[in-house]
PDB file of N, CA and C in Angstrom:
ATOM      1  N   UNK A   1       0.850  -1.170   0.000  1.00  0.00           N
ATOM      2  CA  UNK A   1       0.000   0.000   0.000  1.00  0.00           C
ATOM      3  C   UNK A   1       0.892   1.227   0.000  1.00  0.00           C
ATOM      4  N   UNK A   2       0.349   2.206  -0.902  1.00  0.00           N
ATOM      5  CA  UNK A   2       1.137   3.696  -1.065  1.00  0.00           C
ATOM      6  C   UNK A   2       0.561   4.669   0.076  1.00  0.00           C
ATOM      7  N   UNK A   3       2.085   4.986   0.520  1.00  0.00           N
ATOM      8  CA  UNK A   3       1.485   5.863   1.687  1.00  0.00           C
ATOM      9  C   UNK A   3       1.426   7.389   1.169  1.00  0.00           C
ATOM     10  N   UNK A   4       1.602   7.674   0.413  1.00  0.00           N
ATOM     11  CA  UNK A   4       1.426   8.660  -0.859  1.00  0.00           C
ATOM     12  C   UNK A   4      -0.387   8.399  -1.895  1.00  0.00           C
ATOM     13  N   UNK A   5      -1.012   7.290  -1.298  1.00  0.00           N
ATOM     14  CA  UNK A   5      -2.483   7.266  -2.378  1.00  0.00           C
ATOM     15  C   UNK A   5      -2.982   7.920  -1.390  1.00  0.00           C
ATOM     16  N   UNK A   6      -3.921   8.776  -2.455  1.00  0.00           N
ATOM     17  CA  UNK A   6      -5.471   9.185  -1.701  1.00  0.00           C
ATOM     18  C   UNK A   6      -6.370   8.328  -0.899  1.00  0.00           C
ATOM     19  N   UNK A   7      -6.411   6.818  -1.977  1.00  0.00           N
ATOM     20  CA  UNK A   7      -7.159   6.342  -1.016  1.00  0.00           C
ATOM     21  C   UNK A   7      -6.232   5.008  -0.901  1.00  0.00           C
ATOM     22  N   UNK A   8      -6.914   4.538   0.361  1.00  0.00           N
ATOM     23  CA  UNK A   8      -5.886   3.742   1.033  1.00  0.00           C
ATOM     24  C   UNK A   8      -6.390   2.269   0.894  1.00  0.00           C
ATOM     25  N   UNK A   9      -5.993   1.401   0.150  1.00  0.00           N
ATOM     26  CA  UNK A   9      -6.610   0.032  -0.546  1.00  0.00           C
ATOM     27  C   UNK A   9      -5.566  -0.758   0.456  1.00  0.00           C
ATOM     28  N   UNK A  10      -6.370  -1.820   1.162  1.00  0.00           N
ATOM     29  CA  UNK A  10      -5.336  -3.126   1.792  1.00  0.00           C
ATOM     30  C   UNK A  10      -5.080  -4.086   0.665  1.00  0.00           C
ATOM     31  N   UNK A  11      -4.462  -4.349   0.074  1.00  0.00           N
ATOM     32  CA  UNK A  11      -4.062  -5.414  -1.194  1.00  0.00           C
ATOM     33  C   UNK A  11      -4.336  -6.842  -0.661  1.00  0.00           C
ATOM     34  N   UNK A  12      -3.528  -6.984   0.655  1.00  0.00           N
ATOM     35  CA  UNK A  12      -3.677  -8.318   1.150  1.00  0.00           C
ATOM     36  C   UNK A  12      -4.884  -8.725   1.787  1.00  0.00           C
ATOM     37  N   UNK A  13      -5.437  -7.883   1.574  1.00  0.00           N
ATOM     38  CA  UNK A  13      -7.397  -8.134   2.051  1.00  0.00           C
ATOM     39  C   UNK A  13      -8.139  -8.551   1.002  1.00  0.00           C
ATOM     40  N   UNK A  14      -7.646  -8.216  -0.113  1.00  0.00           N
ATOM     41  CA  UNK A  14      -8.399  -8.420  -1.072  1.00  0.00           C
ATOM     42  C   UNK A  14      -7.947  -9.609  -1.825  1.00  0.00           C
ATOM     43  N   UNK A  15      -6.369  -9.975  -1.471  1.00  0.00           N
ATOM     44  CA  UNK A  15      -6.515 -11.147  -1.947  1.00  0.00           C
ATOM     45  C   UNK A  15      -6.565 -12.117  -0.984  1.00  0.00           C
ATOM     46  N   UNK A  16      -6.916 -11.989   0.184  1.00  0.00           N
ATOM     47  CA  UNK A  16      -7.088 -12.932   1.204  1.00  0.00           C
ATOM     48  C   UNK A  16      -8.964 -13.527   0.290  1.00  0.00           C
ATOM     49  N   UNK A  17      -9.577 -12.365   0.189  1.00  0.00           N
ATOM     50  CA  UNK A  17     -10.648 -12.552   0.220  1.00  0.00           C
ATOM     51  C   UNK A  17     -10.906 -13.266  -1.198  1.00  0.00           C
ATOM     52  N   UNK A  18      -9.519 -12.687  -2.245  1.00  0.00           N
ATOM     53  CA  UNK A  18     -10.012 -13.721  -3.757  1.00  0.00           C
ATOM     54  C   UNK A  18      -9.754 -15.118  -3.397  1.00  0.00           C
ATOM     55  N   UNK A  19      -8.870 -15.665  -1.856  1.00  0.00           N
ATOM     56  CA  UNK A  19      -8.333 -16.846  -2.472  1.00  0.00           C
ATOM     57  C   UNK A  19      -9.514 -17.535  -1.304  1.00  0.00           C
ATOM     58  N   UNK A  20     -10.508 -16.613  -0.343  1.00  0.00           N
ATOM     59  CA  UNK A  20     -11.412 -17.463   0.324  1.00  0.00           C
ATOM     60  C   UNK A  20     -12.521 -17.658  -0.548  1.00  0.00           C
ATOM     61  N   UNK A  21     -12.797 -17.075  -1.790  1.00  0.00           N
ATOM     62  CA  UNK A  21     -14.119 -16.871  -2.445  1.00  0.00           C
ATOM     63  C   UNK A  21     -13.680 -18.098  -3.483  1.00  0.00           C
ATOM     64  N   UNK A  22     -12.490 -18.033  -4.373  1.00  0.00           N
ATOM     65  CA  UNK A  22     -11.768 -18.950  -4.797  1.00  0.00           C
ATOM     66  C   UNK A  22     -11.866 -20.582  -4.474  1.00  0.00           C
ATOM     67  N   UNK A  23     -11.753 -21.017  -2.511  1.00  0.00           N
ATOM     68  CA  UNK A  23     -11.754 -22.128  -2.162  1.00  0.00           C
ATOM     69  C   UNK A  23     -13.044 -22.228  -1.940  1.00  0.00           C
ATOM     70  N   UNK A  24     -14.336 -21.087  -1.704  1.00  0.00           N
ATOM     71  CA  UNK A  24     -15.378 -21.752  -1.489  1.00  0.00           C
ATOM     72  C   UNK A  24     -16.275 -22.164  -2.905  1.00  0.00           C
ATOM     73  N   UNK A  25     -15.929 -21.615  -3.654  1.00  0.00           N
ATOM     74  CA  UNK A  25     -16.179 -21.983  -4.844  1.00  0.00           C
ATOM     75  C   UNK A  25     -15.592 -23.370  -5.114  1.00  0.00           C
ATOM     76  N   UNK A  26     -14.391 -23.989  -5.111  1.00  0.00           N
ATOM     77  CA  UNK A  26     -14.181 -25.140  -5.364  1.00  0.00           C
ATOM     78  C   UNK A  26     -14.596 -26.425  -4.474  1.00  0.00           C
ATOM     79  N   UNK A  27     -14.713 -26.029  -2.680  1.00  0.00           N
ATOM     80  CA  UNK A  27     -15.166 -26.746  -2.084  1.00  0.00           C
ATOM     81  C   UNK A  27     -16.734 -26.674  -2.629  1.00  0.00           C
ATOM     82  N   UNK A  28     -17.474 -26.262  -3.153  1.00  0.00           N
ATOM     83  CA  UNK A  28     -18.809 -26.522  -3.199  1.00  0.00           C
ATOM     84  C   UNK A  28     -19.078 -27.482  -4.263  1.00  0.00           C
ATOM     85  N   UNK A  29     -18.176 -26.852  -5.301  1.00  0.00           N
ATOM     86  CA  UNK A  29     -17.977 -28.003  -6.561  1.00  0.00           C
ATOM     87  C   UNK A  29     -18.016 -29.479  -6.353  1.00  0.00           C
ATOM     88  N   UNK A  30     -16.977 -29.454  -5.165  1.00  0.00           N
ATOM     89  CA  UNK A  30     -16.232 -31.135  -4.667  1.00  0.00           C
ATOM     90  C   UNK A  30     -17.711 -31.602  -4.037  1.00  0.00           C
ATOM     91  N   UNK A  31     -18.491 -30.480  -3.121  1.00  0.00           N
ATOM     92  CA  UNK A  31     -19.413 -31.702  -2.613  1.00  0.00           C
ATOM     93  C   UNK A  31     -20.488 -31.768  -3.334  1.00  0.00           C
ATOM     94  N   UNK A  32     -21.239 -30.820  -4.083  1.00  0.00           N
ATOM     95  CA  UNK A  32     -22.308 -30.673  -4.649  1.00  0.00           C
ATOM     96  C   UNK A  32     -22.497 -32.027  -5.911  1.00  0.00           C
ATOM     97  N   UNK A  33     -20.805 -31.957  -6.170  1.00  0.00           N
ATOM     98  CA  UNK A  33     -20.496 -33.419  -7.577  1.00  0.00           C
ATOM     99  C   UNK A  33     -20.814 -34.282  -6.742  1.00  0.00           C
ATOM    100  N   UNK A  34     -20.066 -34.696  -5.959  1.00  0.00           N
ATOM    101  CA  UNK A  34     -20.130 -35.753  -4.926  1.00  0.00           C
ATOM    102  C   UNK A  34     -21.584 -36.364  -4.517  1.00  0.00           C
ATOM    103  N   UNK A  35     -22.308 -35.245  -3.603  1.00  0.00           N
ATOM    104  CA  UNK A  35     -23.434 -35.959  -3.335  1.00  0.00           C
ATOM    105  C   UNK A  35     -24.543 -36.321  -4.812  1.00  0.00           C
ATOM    106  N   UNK A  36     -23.992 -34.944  -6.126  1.00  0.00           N
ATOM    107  CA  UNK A  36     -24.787 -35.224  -7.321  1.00  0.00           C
ATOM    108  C   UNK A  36     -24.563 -36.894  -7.564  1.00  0.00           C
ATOM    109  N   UNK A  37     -23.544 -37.938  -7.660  1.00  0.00           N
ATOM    110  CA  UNK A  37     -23.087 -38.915  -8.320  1.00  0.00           C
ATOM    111  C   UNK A  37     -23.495 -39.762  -7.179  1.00  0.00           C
ATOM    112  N   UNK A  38     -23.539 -39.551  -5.711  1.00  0.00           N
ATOM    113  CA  UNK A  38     -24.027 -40.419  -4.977  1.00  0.00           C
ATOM    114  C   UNK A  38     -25.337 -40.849  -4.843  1.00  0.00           C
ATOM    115  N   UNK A  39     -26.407 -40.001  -5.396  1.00  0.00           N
ATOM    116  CA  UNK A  39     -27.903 -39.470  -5.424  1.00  0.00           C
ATOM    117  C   UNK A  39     -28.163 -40.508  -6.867  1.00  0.00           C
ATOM    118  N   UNK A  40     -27.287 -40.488  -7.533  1.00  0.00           N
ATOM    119  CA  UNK A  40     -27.228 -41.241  -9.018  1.00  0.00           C
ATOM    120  C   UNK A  40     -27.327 -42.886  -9.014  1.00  0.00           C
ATOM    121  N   UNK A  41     -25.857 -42.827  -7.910  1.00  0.00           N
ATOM    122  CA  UNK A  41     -25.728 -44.557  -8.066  1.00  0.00           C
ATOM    123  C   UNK A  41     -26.505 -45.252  -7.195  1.00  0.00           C
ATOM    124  N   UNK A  42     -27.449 -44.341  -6.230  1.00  0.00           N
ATOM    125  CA  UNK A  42     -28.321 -45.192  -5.012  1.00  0.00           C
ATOM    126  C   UNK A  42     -29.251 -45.905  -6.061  1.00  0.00           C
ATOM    127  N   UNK A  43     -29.704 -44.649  -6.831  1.00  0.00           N
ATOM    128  CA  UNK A  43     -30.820 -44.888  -7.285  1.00  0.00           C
ATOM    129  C   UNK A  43     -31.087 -45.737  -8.925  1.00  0.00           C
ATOM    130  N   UNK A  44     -29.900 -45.724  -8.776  1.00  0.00           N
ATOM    131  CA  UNK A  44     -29.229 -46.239 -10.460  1.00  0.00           C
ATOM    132  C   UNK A  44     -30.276 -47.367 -11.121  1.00  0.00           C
ATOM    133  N   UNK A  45     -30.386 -47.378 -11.800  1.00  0.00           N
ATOM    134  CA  UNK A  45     -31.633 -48.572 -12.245  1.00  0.00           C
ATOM    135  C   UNK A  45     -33.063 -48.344 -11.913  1.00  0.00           C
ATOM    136  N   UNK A  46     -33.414 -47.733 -11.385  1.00  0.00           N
ATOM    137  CA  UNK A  46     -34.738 -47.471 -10.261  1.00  0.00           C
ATOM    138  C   UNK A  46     -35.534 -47.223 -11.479  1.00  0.00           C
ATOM    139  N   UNK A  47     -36.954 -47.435 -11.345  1.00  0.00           N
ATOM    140  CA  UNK A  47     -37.775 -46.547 -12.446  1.00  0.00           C
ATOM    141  C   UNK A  47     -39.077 -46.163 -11.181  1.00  0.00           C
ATOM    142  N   UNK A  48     -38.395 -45.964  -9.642  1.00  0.00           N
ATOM    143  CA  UNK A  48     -39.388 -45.210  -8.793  1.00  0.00           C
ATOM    144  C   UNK A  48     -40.002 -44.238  -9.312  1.00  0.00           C
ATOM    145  N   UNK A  49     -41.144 -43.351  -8.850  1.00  0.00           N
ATOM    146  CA  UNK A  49     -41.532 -42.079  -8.672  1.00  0.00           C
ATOM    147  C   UNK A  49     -40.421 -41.081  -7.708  1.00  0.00           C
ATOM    148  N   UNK A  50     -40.074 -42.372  -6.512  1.00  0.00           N
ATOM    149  CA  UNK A  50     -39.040 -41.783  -5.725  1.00  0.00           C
ATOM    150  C   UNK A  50     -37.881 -41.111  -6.089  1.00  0.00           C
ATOM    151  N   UNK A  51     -37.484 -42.180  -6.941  1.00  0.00           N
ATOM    152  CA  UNK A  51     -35.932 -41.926  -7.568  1.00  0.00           C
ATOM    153  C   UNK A  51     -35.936 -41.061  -8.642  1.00  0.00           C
ATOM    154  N   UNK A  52     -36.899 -40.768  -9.540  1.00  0.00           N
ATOM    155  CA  UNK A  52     -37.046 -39.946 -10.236  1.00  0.00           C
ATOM    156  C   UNK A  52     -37.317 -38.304  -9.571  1.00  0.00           C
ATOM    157  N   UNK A  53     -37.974 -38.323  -8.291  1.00  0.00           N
ATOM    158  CA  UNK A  53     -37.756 -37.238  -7.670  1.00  0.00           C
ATOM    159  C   UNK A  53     -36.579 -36.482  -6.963  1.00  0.00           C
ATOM    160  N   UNK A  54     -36.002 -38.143  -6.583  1.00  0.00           N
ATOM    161  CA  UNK A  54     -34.380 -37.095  -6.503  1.00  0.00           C
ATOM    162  C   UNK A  54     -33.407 -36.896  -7.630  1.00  0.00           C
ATOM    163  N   UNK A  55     -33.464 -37.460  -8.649  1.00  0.00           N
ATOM    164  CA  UNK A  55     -32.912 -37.654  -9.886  1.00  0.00           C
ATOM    165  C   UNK A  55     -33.582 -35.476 -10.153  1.00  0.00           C
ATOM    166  N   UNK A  56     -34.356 -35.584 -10.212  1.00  0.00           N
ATOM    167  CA  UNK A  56     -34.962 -33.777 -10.216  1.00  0.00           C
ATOM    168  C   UNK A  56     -34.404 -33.125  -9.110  1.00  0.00           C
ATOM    169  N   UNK A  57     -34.709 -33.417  -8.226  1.00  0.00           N
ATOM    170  CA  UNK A  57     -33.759 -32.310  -7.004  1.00  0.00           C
ATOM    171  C   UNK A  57     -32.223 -32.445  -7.047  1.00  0.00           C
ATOM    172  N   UNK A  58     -31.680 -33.582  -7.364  1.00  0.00           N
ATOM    173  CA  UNK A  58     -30.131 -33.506  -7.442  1.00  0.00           C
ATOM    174  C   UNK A  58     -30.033 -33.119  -8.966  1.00  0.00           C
ATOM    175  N   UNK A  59     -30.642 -32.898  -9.792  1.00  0.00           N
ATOM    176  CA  UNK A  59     -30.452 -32.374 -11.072  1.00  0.00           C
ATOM    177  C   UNK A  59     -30.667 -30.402 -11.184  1.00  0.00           C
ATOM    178  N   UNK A  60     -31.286 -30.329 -10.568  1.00  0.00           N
ATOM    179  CA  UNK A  60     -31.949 -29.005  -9.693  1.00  0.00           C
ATOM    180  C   UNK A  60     -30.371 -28.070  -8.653  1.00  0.00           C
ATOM    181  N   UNK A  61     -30.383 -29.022  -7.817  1.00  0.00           N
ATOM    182  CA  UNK A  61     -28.957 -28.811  -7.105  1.00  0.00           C
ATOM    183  C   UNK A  61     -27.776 -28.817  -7.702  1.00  0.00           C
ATOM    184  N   UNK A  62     -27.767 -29.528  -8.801  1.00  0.00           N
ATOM    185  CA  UNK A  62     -26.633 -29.444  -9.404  1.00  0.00           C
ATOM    186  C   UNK A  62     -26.562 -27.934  -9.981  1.00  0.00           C
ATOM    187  N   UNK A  63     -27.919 -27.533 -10.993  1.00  0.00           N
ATOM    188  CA  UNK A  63     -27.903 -26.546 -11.754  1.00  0.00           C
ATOM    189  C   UNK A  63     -27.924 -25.053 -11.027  1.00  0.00           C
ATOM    190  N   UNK A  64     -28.232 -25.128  -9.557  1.00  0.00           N
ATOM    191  CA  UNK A  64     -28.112 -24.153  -9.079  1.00  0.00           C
ATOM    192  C   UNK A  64     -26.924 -24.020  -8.041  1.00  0.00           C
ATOM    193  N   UNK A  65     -25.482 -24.830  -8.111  1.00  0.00           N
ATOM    194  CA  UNK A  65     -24.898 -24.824  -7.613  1.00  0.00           C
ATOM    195  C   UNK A  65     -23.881 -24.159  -8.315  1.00  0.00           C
ATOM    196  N   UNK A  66     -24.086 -24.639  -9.761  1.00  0.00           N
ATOM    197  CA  UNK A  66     -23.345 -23.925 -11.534  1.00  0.00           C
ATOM    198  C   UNK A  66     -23.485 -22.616 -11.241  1.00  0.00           C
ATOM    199  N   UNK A  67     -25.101 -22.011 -10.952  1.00  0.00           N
ATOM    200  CA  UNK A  67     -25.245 -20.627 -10.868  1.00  0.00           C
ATOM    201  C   UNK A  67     -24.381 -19.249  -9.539  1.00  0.00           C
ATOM    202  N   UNK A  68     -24.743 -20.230  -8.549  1.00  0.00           N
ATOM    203  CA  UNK A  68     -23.763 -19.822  -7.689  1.00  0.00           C
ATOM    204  C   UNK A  68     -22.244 -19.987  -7.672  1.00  0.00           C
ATOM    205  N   UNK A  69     -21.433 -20.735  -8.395  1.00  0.00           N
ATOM    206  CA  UNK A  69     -20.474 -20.424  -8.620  1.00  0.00           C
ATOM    207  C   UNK A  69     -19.666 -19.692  -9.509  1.00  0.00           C
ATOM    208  N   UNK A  70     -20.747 -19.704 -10.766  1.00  0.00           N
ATOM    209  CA  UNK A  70     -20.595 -18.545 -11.716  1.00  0.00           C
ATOM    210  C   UNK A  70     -20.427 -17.121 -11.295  1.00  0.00           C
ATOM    211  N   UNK A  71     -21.509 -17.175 -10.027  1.00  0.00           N
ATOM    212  CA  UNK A  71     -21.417 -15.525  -9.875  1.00  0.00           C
ATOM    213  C   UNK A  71     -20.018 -15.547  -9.008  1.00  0.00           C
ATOM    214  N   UNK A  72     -19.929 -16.790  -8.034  1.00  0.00           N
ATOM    215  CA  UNK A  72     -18.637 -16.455  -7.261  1.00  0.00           C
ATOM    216  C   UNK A  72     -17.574 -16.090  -8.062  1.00  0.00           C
ATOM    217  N   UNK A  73     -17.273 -16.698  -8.956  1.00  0.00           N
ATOM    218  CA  UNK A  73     -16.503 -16.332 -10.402  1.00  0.00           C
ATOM    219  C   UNK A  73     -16.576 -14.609 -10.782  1.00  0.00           C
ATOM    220  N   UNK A  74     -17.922 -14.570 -11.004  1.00  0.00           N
ATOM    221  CA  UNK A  74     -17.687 -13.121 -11.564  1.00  0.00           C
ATOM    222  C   UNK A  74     -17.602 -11.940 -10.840  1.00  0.00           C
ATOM    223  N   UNK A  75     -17.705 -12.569  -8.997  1.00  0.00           N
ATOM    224  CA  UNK A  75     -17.017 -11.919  -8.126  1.00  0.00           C
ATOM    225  C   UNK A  75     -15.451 -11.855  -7.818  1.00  0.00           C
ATOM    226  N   UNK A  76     -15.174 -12.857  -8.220  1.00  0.00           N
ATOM    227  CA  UNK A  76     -13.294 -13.012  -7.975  1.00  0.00           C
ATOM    228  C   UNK A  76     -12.998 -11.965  -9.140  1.00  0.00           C
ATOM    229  N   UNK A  77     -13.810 -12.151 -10.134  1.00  0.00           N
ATOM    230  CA  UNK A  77     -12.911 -11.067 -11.403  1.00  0.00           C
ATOM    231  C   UNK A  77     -12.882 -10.104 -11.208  1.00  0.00           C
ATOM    232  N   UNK A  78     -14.364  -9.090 -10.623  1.00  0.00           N
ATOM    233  CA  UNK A  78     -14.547  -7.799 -10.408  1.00  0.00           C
ATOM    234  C   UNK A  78     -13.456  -7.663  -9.362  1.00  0.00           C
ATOM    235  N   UNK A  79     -13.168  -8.421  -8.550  1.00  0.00           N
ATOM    236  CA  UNK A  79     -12.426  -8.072  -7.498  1.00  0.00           C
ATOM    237  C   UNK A  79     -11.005  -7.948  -7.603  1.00  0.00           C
ATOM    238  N   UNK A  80     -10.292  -8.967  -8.921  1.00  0.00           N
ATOM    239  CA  UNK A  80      -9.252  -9.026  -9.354  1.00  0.00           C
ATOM    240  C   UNK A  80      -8.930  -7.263 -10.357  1.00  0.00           C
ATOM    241  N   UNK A  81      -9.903  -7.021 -10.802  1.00  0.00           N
ATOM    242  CA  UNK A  81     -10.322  -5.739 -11.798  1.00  0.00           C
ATOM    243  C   UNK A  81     -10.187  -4.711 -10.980  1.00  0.00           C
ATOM    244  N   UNK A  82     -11.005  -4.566  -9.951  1.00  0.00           N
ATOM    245  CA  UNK A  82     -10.578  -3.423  -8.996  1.00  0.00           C
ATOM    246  C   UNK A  82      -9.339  -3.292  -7.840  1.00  0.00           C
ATOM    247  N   UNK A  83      -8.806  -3.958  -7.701  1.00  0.00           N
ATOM    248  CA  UNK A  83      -7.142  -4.377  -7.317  1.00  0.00           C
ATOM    249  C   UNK A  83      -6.172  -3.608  -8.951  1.00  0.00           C
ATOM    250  N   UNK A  84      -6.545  -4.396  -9.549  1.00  0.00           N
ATOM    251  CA  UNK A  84      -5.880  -4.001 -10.982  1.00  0.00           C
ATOM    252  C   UNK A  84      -5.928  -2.348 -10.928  1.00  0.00           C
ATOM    253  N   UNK A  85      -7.108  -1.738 -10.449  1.00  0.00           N
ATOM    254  CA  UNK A  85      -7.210  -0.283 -10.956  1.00  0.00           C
ATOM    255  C   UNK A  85      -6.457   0.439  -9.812  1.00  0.00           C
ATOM    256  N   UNK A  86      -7.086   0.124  -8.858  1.00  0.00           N
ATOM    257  CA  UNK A  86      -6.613   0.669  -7.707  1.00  0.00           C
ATOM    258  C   UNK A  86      -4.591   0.988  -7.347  1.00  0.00           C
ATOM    259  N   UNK A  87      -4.120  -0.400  -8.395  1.00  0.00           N
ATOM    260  CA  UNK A  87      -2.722  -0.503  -7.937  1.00  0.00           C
ATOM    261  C   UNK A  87      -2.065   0.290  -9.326  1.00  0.00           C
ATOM    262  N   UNK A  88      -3.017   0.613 -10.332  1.00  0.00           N
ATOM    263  CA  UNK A  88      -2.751   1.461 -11.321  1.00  0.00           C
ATOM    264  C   UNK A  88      -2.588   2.867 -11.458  1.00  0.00           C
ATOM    265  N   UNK A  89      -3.638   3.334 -10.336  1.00  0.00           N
ATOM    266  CA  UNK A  89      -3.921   4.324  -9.770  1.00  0.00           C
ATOM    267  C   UNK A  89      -2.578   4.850  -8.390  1.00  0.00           C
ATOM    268  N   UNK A  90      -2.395   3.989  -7.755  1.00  0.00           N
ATOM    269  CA  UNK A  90      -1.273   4.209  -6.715  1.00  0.00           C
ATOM    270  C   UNK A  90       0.219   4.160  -7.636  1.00  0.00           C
ATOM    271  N   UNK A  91       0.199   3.888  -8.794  1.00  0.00           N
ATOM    272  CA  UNK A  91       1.896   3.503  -9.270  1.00  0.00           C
ATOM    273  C   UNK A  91       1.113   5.344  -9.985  1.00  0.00           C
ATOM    274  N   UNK A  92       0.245   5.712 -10.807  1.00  0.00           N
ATOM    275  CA  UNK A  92       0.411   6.899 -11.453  1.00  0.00           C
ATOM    276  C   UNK A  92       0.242   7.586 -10.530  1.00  0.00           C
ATOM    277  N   UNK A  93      -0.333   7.947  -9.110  1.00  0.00           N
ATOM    278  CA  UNK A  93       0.113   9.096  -8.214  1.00  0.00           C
ATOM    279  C   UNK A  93       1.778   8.841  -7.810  1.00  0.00           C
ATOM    280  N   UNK A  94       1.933   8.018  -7.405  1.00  0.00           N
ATOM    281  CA  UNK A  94       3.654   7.649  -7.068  1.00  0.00           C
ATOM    282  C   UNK A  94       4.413   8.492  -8.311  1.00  0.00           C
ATOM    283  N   UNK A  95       3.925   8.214  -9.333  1.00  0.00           N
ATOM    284  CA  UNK A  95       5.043   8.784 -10.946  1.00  0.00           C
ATOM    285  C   UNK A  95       4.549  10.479 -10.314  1.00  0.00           C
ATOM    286  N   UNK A  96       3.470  10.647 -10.400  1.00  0.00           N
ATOM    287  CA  UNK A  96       3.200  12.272 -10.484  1.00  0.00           C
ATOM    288  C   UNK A  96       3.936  13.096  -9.685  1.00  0.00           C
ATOM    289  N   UNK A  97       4.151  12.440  -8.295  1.00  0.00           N
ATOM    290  CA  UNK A  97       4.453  12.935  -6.968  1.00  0.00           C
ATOM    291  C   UNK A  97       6.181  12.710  -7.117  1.00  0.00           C
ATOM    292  N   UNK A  98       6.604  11.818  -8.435  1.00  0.00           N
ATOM    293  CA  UNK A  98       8.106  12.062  -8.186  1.00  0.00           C
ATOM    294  C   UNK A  98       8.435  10.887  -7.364  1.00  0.00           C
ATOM    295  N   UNK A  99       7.819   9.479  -7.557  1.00  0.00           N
ATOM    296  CA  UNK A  99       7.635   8.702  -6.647  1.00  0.00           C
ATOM    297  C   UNK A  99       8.469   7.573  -7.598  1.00  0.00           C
TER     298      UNK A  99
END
């Protein structure tokens, strides 16, 4: 951090926070697959009403687990984007100031 910026950005906050948004995004992946393929092979062969209902809710869970990690995604970027500006912004006051 520039002790010369206007405004005062913690860098290591922000990537503390890309690499917690980062692991919760992948831990959700690991279990959401997981219980998706376990929900699969219970029922594997089945031609229940039952099994066809979780065959829909774990098909359901799956697709809204895609959605939530997408956005976690397009939260790590914005966040990677505004780091990017911010440290763009502190190197051209540093040049201005003779830095």
């Amino acid at each position: 951090m520039d002790s010369k910026s206007a405004i005062q950005v913690n860098y290591e906050v922000l990537d503390t926070e890309i690499f917690n948004l980062a692991k919760l995004r992948e831990e959700s992946k690991t279990v959401v697959k997981n219980k998706y393929h376990e929900i699969k092979s219970v029922f594997e062969g089945s031609d229940s009403l039952t099994a066809e209902q979780f065959y829909a809710s774990a098909d359901l869970l799956y697709s809204v687990d895609a959605i939530m990690n997408d956005m976690i995604n397009q939260t790590i970027i914005s966040m990677q984007c505004v780091k990017a500006v911010f440290q763009d912004m502190d190197a051209n006051i540093a040049e201005k100031l003779g830095g």
